[in-house]
Protein backbone atom coordinates (compact mmCIF):
# COMPACT_ATOMS: atom_id res chain seq x y z
CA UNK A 1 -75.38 -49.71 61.33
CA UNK A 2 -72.15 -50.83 60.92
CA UNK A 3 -69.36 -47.80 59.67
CA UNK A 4 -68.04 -48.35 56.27
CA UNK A 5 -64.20 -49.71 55.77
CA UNK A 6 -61.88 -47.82 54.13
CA UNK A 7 -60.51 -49.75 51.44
CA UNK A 8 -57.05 -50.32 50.58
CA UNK A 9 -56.76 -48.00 47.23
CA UNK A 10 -58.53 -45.35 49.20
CA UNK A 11 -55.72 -45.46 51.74
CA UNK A 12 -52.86 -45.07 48.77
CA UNK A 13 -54.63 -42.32 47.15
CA UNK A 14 -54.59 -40.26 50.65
CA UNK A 15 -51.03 -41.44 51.29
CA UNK A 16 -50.17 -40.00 47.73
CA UNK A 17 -51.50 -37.05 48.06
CA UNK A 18 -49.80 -35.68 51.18
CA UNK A 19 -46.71 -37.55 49.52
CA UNK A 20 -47.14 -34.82 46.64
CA UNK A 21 -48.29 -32.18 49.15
CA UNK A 22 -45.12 -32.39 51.04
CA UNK A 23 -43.17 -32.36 47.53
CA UNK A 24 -45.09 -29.32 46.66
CA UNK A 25 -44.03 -27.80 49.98
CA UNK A 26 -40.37 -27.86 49.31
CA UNK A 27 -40.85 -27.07 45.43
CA UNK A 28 -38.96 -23.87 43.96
CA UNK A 29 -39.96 -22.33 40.79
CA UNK A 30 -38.37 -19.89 39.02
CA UNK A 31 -39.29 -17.82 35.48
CA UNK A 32 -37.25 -15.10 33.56
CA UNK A 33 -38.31 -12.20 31.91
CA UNK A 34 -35.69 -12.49 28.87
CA UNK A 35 -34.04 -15.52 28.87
CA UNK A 36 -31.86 -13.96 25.49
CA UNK A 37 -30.31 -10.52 26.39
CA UNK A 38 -28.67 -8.66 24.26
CA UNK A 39 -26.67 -5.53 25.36
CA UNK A 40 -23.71 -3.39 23.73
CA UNK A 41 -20.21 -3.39 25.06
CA UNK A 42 -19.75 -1.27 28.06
CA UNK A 43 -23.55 -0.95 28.83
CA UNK A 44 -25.67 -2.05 31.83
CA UNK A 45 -27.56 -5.71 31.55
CA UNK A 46 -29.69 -7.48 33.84
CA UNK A 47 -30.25 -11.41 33.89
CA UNK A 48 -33.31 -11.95 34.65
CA UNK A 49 -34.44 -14.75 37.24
CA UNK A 50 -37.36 -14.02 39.59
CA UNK A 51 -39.26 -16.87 41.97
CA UNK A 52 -42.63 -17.61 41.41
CA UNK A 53 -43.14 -20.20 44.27
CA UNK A 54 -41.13 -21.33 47.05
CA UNK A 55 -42.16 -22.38 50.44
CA UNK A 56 -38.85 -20.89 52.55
CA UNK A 57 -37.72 -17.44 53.23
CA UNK A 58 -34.38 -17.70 52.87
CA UNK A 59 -33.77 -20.19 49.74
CA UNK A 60 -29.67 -20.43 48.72
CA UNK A 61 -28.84 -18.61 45.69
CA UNK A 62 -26.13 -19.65 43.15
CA UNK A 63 -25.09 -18.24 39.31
CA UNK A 64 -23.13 -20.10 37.02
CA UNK A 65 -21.37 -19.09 33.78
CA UNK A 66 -21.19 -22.18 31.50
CA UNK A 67 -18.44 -20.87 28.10
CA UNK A 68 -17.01 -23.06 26.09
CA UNK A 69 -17.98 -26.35 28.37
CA UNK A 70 -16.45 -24.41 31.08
CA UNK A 71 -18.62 -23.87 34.10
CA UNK A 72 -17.15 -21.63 36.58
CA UNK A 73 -19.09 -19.25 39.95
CA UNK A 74 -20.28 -15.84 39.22
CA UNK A 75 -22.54 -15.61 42.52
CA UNK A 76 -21.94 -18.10 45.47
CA UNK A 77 -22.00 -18.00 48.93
CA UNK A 78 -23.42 -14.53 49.10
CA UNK A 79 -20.45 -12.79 47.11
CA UNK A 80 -19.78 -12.08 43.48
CA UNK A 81 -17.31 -14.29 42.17
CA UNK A 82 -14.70 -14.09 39.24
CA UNK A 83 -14.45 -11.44 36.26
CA UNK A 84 -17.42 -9.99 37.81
CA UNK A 85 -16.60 -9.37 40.99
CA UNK A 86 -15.91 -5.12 40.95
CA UNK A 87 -18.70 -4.64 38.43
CA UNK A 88 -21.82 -6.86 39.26
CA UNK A 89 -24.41 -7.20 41.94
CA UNK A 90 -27.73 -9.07 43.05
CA UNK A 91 -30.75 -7.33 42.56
CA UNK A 92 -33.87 -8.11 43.82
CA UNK A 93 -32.57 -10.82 45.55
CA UNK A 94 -31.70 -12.65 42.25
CA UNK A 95 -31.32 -10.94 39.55
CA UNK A 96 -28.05 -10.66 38.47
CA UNK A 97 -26.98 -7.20 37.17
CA UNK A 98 -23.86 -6.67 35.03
CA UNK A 99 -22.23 -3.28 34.43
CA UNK A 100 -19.59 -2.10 32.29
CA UNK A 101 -20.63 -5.18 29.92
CA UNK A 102 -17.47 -6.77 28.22
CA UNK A 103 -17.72 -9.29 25.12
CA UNK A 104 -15.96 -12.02 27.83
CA UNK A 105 -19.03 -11.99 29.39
CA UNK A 106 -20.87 -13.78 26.44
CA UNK A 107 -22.08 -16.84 27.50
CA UNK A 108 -24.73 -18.71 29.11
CA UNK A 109 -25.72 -18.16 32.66
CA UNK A 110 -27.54 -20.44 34.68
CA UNK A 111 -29.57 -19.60 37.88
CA UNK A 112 -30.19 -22.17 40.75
CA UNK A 113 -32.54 -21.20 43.51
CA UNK A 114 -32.88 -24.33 46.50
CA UNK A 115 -35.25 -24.05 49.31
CA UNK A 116 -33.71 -24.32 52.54
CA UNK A 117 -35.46 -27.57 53.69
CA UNK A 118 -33.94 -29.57 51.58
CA UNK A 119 -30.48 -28.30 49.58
CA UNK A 120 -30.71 -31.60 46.92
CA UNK A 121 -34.27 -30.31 45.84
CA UNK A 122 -33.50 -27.09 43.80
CA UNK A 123 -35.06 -25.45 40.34
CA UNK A 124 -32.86 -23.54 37.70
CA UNK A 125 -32.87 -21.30 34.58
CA UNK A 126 -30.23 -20.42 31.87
CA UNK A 127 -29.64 -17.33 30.33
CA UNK A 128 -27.97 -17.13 27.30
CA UNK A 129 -26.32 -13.47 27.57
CA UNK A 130 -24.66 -11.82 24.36
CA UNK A 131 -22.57 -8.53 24.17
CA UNK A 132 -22.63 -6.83 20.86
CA UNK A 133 -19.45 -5.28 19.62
CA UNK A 134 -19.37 -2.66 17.26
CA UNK A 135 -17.03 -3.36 13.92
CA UNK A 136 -13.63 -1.15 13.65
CA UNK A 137 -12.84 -0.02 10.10
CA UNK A 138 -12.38 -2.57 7.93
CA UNK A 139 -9.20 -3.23 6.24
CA UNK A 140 -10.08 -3.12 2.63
CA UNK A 141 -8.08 -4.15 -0.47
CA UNK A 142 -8.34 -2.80 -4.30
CA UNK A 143 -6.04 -3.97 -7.38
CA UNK A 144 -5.13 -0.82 -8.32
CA UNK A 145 -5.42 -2.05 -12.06
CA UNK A 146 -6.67 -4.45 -13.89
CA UNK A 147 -6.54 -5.61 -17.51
CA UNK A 148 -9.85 -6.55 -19.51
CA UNK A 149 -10.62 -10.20 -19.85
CA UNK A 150 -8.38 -10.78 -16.31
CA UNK A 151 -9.62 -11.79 -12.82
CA UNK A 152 -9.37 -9.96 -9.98
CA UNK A 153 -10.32 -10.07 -6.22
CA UNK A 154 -11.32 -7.13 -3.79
CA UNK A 155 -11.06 -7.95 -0.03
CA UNK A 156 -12.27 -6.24 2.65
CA UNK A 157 -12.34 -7.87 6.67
CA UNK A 158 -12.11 -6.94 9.91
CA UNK A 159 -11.82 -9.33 13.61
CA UNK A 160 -13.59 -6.85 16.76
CA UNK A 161 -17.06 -6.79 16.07
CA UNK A 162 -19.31 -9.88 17.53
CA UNK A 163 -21.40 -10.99 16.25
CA UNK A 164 -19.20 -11.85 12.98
CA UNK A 165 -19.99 -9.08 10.77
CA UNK A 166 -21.58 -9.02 7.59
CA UNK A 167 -19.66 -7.51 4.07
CA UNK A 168 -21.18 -5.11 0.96
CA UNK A 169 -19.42 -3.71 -1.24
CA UNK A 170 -20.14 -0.28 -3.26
CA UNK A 171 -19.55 0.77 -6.64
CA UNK A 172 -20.00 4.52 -6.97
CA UNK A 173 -22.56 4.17 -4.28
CA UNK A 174 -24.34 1.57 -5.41
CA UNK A 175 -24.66 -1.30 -3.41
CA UNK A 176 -23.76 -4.61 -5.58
CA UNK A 177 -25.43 -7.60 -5.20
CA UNK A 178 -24.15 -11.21 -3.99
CA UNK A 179 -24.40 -12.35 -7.55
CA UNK A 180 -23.93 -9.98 -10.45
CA UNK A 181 -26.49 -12.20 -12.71
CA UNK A 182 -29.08 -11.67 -10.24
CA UNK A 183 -29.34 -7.56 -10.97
CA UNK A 184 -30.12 -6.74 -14.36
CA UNK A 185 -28.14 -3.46 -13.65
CA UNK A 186 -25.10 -5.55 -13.06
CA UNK A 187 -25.98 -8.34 -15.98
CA UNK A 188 -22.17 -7.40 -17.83
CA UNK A 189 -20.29 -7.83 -14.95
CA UNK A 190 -18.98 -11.50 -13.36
CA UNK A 191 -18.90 -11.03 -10.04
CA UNK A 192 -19.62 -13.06 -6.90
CA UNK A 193 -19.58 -11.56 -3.68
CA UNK A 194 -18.94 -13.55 0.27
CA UNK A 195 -21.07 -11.37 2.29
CA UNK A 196 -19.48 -13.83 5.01
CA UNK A 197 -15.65 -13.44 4.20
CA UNK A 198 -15.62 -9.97 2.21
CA UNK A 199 -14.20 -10.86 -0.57
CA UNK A 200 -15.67 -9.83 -4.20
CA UNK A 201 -14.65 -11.99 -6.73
CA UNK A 202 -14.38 -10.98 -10.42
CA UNK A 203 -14.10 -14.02 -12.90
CA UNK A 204 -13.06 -11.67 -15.98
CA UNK A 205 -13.40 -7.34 -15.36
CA UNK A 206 -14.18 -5.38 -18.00
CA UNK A 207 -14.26 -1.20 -18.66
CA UNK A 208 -17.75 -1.33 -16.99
CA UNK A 209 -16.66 -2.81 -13.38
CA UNK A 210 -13.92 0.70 -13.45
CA UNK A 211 -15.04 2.86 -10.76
CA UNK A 212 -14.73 4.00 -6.97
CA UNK A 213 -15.01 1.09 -4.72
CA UNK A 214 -15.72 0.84 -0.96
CA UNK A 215 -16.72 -1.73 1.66
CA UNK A 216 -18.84 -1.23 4.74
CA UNK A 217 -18.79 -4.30 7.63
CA UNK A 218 -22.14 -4.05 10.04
CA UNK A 219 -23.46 -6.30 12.42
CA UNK A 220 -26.34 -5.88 15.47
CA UNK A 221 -24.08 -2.97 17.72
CA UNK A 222 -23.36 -0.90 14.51
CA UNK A 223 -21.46 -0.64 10.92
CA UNK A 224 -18.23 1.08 9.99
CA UNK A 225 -16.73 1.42 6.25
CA UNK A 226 -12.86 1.73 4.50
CA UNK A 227 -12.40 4.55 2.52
CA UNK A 228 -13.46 4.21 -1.51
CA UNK A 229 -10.68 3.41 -3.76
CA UNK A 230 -9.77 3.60 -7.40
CA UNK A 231 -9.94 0.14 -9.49
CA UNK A 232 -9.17 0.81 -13.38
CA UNK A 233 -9.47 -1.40 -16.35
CA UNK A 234 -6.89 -1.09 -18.95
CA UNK A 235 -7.05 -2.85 -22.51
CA UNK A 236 -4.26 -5.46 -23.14
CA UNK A 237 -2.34 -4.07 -26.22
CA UNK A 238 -1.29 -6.81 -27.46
CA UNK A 239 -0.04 -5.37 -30.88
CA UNK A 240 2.15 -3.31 -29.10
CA UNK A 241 3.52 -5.96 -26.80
CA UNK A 242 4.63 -7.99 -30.04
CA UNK A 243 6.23 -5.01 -31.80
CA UNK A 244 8.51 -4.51 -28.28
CA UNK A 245 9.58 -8.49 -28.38
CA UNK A 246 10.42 -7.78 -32.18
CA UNK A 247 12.50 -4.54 -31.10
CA UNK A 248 14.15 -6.36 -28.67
CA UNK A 249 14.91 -9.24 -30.88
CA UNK A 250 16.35 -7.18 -33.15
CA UNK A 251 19.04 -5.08 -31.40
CA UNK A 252 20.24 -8.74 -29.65
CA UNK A 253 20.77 -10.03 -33.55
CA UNK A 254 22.66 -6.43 -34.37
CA UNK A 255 24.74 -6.73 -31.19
CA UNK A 256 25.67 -10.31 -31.75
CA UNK A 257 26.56 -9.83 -35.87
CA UNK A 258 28.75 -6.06 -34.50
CA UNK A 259 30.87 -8.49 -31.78
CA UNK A 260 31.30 -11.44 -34.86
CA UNK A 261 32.54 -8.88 -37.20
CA UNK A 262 34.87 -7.36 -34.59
CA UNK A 263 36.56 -10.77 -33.82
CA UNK A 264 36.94 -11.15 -37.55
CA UNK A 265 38.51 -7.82 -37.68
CA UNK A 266 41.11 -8.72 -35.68
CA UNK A 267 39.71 -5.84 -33.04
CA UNK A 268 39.86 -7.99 -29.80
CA UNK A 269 43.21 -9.88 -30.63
CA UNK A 270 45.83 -7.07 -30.92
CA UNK A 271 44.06 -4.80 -27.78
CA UNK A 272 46.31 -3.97 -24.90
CA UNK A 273 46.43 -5.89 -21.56
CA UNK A 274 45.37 -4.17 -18.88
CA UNK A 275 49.05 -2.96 -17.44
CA UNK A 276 48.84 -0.92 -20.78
CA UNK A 277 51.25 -3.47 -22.99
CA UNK A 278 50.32 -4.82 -25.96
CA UNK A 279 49.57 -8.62 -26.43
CA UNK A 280 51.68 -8.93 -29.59
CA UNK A 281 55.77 -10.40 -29.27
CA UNK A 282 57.87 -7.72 -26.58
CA UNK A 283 60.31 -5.45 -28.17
CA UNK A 284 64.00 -6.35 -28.39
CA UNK A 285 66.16 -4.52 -25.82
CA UNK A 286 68.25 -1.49 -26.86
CA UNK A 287 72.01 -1.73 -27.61
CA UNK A 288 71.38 -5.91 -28.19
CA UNK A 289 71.75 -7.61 -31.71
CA UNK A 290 69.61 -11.35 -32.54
CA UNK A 291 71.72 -13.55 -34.46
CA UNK A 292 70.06 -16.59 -35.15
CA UNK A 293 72.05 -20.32 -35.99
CA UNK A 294 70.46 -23.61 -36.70
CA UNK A 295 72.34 -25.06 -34.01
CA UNK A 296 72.30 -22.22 -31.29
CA UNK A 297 69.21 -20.90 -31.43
CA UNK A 298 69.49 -17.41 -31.01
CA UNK A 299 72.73 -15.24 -29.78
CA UNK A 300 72.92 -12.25 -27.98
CA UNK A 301 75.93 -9.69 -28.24
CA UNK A 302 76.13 -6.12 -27.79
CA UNK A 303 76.67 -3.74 -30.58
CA UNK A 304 80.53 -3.40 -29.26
CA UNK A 305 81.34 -7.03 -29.42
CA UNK A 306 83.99 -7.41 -32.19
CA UNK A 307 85.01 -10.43 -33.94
């Protein structure tokens, strides 16, 4: 009996599969144990990136930090690269480990892992690395006072803590709410409150919104608060600020009558100049006689002119 051919497709499917074999050979794969960290300033961190299959022993090992579009080394060429060169290392063979965490080292880092067979045929993972900072004390901002019926703003920020943090504000310890409508407690007050920018907005105070007021910023690595201060809400007496106007009306209209009557007394036109002499015609010289003709004008002669 006569062997059996192999046929053509047969020969294509055997030719693919050590095609794929050989692929698999040279194939790298990595995983991650937390591909999201998340560490406080100035603590220890460790990017995970561990191989699950690879077909060398000694496959080349790169990390890159991609910020901001930027991509830049942080592990090449067997050496720590960069900001992290006195204060990072490789563990495991991989793994990157950061110490003394700083919030420039947010970012994204990727991991590449090639097998040595064949440096164009590679596998990587990113890690997307974020260093909390703890808010300072926020620099809040009060009105000190505040008439009823008026507006009035509180503000309260502050620009270390990452993430961005978060705003409340407290009224005698109570915690007030982003809306005032939305707390029956708070249903006579008009306020509106950014937890985003810190600022509480009040469309029109009244005595009820008087009282100690603080604000306290927080975010993942911790909280810190500005010291309470005193906002007080005064009534507009507006009686009172009629009756001044009149006063003041008043005494202009009795000054301005006093300096008419003056004028008309004569008071300002006969005072002295100031070298002490009057205003009014000088005084005729001793020892000298005025005689005054049509033609002449007036002559001058001494008392012991004789005719």
């Amino acid at each position: 009996m006569a062997a059996p051919r192999r046929t053509v497709p047969g020969f294509f499917f055997i030719l693919l599969l050590l095609l794929l074999q050989g692929c698999t050979v040279l194939t790298v794969e990595l995983f991650s144990s937390n591909t999201s960290p998340e560490v406080q300033e100035y603590q220890r961190v460790e990017l995970s990136c561990l191989i699950k299959h690879t077909s060398t022993d000694s496959p080349r090992i790169e990390w890159k930090k991609i910020r901001n579009g930027d991509t830049s080394y942080v592990y090449f060429d067997n050496m720590i690269q960069g900001d992290l060169k006195n204060r990072a290392e490789i563990k495991g063979g991989i793994s990157l480990v950061i110490y003394n965490a700083s919030r420039t080292d947010n970012g994204k880092y990727r991991c590449e892992v090639a097998a040595a067979e064949d440096q164009k045929r590679f596998a990587e993972i990113t890690i997307n690395l974020t260093v909390t900072v703890k808010p300072v004390i926020p620099k809040c901002r009060v009105p000190k006072s505040v008439p009823v019926g008026k507006s009035a703003v509180l503000h309260c920020q502050e620009n270390e803590g990452y993430p961005s943090s978060v705003y409340r504000w407290y009224r005698n310890s109570d915690a007030l709410p982003e809306d005032s409508k939305t707390n029956p407690k708070f249903l006579n007050s008009s306020f509106v409150l950014n937890i985003s920018t810190g600022n509480l907005v009040f469309a029109a105070v009244n005595k009820g919104d008087m009282g100690q007021y603080y604000c306290i910023a927080s975010n993942a690595a911790g909280s810190a608060r500005c010291d309470a201060q005193l906002l007080e809400i005064y009534d507009l007496n507006v009686g009172g600020i009629v009756g001044g106007i009149l006063v003041v009306v008043l005494v202009l209209v009795l000054i301005t009558v006093g300096i008419c009557w003056a004028y008309r007394k004569g008071y300002f036109a006969n005072s002295s100049r100031p070298d002490g002499q009057s205003y009014k015609n000088p005084s005729k010289a001793d020892g000298v006689n005025y005689l005054r003709t049509s033609d002449e004008g007036d002559f001058r002669h001494k008392s012991s002119f004789v005719i």
